[in-house]
C-alpha atoms as a PDB file:
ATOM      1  CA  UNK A   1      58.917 157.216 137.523  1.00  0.00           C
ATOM      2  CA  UNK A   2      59.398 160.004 140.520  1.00  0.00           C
ATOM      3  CA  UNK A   3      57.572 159.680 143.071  1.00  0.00           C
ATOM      4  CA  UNK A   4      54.712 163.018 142.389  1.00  0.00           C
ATOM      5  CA  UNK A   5      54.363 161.315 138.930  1.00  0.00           C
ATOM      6  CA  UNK A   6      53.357 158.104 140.719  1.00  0.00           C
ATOM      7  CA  UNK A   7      51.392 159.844 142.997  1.00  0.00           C
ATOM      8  CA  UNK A   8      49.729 161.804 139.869  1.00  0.00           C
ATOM      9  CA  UNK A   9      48.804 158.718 138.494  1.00  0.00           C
ATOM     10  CA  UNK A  10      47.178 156.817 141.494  1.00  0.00           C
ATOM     11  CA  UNK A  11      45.212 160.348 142.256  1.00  0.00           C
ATOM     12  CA  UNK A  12      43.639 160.206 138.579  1.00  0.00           C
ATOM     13  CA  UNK A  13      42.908 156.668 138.633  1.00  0.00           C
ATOM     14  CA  UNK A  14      41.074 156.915 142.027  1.00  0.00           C
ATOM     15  CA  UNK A  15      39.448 159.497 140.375  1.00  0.00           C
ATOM     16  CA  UNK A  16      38.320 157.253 137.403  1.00  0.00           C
ATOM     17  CA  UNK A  17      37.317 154.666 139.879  1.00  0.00           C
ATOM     18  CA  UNK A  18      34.992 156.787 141.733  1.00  0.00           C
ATOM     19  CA  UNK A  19      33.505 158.342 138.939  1.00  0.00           C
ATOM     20  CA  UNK A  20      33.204 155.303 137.353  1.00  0.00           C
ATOM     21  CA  UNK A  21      31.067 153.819 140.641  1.00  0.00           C
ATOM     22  CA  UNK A  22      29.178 156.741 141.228  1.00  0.00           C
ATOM     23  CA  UNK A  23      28.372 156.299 137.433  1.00  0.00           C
ATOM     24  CA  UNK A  24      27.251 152.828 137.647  1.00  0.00           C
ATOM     25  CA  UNK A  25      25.006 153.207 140.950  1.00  0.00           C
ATOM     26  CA  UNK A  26      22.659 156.139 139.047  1.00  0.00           C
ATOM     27  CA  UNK A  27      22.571 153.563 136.394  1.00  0.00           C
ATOM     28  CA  UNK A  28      21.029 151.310 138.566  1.00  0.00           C
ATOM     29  CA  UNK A  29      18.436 153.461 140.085  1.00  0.00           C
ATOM     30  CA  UNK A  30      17.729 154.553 136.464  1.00  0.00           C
ATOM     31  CA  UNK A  31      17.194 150.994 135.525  1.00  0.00           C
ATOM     32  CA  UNK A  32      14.303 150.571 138.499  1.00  0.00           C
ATOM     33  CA  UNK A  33      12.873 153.968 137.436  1.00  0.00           C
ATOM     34  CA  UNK A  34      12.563 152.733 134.108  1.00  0.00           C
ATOM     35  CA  UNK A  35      11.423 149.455 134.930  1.00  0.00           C
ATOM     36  CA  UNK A  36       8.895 150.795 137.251  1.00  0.00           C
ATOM     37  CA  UNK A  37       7.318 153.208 134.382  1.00  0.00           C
ATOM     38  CA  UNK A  38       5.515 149.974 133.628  1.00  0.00           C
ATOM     39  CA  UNK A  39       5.353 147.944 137.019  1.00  0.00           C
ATOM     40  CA  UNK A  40       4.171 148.656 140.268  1.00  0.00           C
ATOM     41  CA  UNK A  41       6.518 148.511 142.665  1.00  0.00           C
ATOM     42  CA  UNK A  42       6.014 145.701 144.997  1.00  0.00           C
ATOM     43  CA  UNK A  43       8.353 147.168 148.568  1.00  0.00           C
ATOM     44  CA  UNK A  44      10.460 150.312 148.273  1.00  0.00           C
ATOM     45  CA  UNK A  45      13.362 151.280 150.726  1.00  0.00           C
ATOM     46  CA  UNK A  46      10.691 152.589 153.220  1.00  0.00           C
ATOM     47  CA  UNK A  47       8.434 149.565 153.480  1.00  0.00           C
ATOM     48  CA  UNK A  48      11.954 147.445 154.138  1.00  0.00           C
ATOM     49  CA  UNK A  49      13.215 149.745 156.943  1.00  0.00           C
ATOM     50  CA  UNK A  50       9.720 149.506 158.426  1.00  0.00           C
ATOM     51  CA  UNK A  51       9.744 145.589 157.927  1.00  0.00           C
ATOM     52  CA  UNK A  52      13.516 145.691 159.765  1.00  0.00           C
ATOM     53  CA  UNK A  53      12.257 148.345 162.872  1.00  0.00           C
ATOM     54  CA  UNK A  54       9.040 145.758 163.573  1.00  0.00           C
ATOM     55  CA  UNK A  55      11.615 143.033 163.691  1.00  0.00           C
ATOM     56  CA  UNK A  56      14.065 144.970 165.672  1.00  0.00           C
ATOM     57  CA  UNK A  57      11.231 145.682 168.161  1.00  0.00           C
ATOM     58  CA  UNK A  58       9.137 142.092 168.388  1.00  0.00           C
ATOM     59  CA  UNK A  59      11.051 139.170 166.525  1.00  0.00           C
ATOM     60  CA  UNK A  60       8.871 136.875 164.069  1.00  0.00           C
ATOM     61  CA  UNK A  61       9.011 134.696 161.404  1.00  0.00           C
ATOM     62  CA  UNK A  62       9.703 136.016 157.981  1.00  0.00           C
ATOM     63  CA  UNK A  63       6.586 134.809 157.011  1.00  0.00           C
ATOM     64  CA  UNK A  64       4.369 136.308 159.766  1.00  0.00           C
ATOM     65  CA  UNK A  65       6.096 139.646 158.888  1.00  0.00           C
ATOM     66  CA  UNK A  66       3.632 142.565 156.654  1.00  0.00           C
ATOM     67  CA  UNK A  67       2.695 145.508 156.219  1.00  0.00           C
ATOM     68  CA  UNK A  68      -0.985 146.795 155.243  1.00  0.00           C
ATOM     69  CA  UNK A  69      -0.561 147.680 151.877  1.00  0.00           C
ATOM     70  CA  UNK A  70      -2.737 146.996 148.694  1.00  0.00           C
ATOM     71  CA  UNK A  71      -1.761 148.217 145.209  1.00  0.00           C
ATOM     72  CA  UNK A  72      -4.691 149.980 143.359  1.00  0.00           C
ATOM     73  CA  UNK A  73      -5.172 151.826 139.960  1.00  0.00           C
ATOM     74  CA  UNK A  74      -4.916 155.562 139.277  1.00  0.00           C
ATOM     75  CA  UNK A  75      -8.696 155.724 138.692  1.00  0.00           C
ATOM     76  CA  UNK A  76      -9.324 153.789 141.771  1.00  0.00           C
ATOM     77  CA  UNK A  77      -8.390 156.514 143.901  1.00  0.00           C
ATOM     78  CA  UNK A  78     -10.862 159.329 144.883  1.00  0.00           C
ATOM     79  CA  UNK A  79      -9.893 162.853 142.813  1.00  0.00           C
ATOM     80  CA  UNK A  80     -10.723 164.474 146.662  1.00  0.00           C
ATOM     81  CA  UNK A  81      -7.762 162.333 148.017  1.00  0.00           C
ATOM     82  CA  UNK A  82      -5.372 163.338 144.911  1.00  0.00           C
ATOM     83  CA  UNK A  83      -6.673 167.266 144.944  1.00  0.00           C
ATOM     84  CA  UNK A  84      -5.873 167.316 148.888  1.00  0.00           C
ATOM     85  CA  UNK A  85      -2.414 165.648 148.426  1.00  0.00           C
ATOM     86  CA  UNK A  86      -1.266 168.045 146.097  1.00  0.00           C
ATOM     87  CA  UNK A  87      -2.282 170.934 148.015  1.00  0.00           C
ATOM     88  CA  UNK A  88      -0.458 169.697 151.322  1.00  0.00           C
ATOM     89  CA  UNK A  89       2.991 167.948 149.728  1.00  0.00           C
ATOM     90  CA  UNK A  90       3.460 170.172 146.283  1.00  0.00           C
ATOM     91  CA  UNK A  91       0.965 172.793 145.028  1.00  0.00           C
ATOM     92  CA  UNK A  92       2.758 172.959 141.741  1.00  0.00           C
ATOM     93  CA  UNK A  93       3.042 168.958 141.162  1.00  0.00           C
ATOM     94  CA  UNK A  94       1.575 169.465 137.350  1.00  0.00           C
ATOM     95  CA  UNK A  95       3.813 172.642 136.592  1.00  0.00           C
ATOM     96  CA  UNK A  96       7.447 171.590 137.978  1.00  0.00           C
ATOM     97  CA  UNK A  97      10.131 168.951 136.401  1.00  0.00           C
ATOM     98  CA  UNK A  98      10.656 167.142 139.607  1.00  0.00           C
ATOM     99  CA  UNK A  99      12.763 170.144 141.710  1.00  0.00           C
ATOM    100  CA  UNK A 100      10.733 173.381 142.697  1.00  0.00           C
ATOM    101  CA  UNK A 101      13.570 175.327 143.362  1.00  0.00           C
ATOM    102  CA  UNK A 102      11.111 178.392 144.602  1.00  0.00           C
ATOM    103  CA  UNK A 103       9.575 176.128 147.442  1.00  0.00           C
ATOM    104  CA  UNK A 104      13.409 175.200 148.145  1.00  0.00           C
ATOM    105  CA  UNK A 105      14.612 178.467 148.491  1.00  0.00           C
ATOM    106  CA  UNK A 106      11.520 179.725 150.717  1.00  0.00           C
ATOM    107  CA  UNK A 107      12.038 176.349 153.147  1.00  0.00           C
ATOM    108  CA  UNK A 108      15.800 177.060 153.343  1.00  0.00           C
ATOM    109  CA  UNK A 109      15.069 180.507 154.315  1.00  0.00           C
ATOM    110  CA  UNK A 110      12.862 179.723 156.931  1.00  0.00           C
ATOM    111  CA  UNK A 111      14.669 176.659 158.554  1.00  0.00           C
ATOM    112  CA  UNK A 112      17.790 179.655 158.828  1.00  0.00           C
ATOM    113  CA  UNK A 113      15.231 181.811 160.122  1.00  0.00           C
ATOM    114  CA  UNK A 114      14.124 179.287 162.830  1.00  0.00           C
ATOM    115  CA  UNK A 115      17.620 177.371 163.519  1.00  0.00           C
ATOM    116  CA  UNK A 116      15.573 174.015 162.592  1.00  0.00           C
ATOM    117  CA  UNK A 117      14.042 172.390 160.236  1.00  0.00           C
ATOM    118  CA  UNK A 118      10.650 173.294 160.440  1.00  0.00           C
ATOM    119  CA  UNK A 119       9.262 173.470 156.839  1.00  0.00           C
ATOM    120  CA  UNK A 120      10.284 170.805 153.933  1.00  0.00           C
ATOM    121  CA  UNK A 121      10.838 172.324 150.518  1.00  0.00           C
ATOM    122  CA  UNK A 122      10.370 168.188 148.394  1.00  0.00           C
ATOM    123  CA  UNK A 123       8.272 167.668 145.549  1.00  0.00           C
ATOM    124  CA  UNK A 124       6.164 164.868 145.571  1.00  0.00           C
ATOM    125  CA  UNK A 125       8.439 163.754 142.964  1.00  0.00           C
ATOM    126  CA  UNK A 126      11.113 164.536 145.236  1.00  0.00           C
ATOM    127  CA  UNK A 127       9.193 162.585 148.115  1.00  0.00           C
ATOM    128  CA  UNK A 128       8.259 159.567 145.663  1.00  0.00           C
ATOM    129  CA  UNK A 129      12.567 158.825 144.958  1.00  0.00           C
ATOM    130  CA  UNK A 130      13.180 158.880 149.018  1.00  0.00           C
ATOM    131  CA  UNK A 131      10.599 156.455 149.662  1.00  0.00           C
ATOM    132  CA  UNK A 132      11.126 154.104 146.730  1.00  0.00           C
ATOM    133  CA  UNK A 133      14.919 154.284 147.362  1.00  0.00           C
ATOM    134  CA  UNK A 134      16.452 155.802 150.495  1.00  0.00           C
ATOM    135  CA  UNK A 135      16.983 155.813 153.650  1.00  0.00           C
ATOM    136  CA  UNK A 136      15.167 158.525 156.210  1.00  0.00           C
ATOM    137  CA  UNK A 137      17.904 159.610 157.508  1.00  0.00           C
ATOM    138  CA  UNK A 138      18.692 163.563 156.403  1.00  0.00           C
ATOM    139  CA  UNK A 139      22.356 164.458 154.556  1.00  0.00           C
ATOM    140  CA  UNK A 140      23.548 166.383 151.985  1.00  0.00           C
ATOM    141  CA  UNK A 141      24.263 163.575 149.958  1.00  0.00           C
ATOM    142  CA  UNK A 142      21.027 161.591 150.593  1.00  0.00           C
ATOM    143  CA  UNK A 143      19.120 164.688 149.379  1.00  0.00           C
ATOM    144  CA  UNK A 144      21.546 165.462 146.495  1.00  0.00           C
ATOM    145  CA  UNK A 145      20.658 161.728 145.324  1.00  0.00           C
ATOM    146  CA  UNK A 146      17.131 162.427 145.750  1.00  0.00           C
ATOM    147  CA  UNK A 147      16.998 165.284 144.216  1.00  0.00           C
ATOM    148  CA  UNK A 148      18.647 163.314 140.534  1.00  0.00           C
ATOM    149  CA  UNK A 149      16.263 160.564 140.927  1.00  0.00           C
ATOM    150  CA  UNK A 150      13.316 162.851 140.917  1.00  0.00           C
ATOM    151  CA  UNK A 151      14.544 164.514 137.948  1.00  0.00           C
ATOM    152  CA  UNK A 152      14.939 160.957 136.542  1.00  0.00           C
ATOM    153  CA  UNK A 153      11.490 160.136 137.473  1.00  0.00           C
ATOM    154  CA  UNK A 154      10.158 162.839 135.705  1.00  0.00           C
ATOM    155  CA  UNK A 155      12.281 162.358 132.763  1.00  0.00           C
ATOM    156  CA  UNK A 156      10.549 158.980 131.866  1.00  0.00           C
ATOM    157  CA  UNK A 157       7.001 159.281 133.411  1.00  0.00           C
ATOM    158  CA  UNK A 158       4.377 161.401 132.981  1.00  0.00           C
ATOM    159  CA  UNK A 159       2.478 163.217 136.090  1.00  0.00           C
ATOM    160  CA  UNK A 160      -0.368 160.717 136.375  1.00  0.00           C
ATOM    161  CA  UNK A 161       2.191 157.771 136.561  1.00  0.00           C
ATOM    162  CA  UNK A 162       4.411 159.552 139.501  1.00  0.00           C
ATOM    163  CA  UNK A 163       0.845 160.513 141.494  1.00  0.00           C
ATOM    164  CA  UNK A 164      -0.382 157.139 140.901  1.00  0.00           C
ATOM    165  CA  UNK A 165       2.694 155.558 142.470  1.00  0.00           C
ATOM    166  CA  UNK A 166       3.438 158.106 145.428  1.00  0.00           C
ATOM    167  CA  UNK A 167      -0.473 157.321 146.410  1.00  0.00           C
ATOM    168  CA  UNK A 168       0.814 154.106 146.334  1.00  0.00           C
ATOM    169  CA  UNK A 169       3.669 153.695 148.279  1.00  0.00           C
ATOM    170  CA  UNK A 170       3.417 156.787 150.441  1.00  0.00           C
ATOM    171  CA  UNK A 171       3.480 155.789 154.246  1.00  0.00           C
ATOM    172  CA  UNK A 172       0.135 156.456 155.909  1.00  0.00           C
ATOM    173  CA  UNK A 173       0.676 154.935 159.882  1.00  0.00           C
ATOM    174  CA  UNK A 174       1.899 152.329 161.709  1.00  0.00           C
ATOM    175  CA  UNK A 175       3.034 149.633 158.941  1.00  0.00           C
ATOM    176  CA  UNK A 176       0.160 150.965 156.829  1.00  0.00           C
ATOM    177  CA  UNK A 177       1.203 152.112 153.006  1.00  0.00           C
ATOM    178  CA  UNK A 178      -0.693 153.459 150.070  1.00  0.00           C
ATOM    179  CA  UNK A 179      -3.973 155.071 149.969  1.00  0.00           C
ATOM    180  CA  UNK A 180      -6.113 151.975 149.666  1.00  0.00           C
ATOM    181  CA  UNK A 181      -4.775 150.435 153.090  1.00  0.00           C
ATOM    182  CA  UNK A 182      -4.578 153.679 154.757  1.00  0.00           C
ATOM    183  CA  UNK A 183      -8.333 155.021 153.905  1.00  0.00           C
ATOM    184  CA  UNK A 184      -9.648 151.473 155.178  1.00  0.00           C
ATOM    185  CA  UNK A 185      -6.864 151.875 158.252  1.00  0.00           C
ATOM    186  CA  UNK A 186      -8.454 155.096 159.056  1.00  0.00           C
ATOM    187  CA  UNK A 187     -12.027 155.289 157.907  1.00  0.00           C
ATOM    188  CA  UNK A 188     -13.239 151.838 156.365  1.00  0.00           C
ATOM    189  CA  UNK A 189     -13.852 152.669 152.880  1.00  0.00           C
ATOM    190  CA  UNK A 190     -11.680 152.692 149.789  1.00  0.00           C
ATOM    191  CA  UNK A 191      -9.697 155.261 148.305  1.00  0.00           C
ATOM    192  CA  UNK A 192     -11.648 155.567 146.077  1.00  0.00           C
ATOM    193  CA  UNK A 193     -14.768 156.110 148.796  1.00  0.00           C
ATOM    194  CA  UNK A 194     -13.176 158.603 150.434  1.00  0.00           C
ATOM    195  CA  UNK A 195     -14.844 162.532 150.708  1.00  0.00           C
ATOM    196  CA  UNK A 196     -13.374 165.601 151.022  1.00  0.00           C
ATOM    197  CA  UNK A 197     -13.228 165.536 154.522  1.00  0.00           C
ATOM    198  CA  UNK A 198     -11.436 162.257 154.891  1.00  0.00           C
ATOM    199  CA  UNK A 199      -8.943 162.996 151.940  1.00  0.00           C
ATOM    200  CA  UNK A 200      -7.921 166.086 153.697  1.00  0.00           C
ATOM    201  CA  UNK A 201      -7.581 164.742 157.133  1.00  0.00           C
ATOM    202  CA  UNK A 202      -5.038 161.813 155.358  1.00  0.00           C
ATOM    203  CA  UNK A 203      -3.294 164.336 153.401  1.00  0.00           C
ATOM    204  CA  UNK A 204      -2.936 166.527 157.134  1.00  0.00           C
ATOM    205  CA  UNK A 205      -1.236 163.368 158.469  1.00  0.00           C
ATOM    206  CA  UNK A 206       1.309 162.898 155.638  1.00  0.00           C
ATOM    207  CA  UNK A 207       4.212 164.658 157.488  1.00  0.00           C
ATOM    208  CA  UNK A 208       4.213 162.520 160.591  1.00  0.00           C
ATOM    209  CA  UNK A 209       1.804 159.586 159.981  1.00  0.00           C
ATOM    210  CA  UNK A 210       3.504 157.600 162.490  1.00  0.00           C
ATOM    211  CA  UNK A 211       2.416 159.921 165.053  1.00  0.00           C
ATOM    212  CA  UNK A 212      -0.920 161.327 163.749  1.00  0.00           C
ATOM    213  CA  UNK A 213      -1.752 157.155 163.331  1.00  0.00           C
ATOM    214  CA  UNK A 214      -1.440 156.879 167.271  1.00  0.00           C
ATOM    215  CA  UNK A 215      -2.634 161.115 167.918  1.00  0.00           C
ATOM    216  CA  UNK A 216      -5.797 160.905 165.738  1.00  0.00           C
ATOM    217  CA  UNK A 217      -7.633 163.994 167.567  1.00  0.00           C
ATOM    218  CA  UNK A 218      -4.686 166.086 167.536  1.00  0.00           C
ATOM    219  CA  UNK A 219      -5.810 169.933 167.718  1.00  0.00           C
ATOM    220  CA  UNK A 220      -3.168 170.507 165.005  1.00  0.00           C
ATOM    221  CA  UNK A 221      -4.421 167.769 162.491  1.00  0.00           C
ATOM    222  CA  UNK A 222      -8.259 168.979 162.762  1.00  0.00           C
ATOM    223  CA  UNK A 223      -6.809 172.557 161.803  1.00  0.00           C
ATOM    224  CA  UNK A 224      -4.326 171.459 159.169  1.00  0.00           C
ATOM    225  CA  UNK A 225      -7.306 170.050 157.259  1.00  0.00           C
ATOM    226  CA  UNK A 226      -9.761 172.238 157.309  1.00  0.00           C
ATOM    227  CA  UNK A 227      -7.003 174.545 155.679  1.00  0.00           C
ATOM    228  CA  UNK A 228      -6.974 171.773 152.958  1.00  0.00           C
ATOM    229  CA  UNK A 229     -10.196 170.878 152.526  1.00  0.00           C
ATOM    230  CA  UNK A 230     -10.698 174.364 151.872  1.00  0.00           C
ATOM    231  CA  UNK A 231      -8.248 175.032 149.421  1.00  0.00           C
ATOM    232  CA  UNK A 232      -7.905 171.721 147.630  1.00  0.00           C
ATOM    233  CA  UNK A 233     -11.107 171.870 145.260  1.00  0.00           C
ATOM    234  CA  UNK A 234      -8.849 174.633 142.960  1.00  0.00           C
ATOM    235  CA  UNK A 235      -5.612 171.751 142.785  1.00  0.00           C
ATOM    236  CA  UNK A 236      -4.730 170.966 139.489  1.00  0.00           C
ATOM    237  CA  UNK A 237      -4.039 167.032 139.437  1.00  0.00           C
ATOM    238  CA  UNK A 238      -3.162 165.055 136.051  1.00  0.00           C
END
């Protein structure tokens, strides 16, 4: 066997190989997606990296580690909380399949426009595979994998299910995730308490809730919802 035969060979069987592991890792995410169509998820990617950055910073026992976080029922959250959501992350949540290519387009325009990234163009759907699977840091291929696990998402749960699950696992502060810790982080009530005023100021701090947690009377995050309080009453939600 020449040599370029050999070399032929070794080329289509890394091929193979790669395929073949690239193959196997989506069938492992599509195994959690399907798993989770009928569990809650208990820690995603993003609670773990938050778990390892509070280690990082003060050391403690395993068992001293936590995050504020309590799991509660679709119907347990308030409809002003889910209406304000979908106005600030994904206006068309109940019309897209888990990519709106439109909003893409129109943030990829104006990030060129700017030089930076100043406008995200992620469903919630989008949002939902990040946090239950990936890291935060921004590539090509992170948001190429994202983007196929939102489509998977969507291919085996229905609207109310993805909602109820973001609400859930979305991070709201400091160590604080899910609606049910982050309206008693921020207000003292449940979700499912919450009015229109205090759903839109939690959806307003969804970007950055790191920094809106420690910036509460930010000019910028009064502003940002009063824009959604107003608009939010005509969101379509499942």
């Amino acid at each position: 066997m020449s040599e370029t035969v050999r070399a032929r060979v070794w080329v289509r069987r890394a091929a193979i190989a790669l395929l073949a592991a690239v193959l196997a890792v989506q069938l492992w995410f599509f195994g959690w997606v399907l798993f989770w169509k009928w569990h809650n998820p208990v820690q995603t990617a993003f609670m773990q990296h938050e778990l390892e950055r509070v280690e990082k910073q003060a050391p403690a026992p395993r068992s001293a580690r936590q995050l504020q976080k309590t799991w509660v029922d679709y119907a347990h959250i308030s409809a002003a909380l889910k209406r304000a959501v979908v106005t600030s992350e994904d206006a068309r949540f109940v019309l897209h399949e888990g990519v709106d290519w439109e909003a893409m387009e129109k943030a990829y325009t104006e990030n060129l426009r700017r030089g930076r990234t100043v406008r995200g163009g992620s469903t919630i759907s989008q949002q939902l595979a990040k946090n239950l699977f990936l890291s935060q840091r921004r590539s090509y291929l992170r948001k190429v994998q994202e983007l196929l696990i939102a489509l998977m998402i969507e291919a085996v749960w229905d609207k109310r299910r993805i909602l109820e699950v973001y609400l859930n696992v979305v991070e709201w502060g400091d160590g604080v995730f899910g609606a049910e810790a982050g309206a008693r982080h921020y207000f003292g009530v449940s979700a499912l308490s919450l009015d229109p005023n205090q759903a839109a100021r939690m959806a307003a701090m969804l970007p950055s809730p790191k920094f809106f947690d420690h910036h509460r009377g930010a000019a910028y995050l009064s502003q940002r919802a009063e824009a959604i309080e107003k608009t939010s009453p005509s969101a379509q939600i499942p």
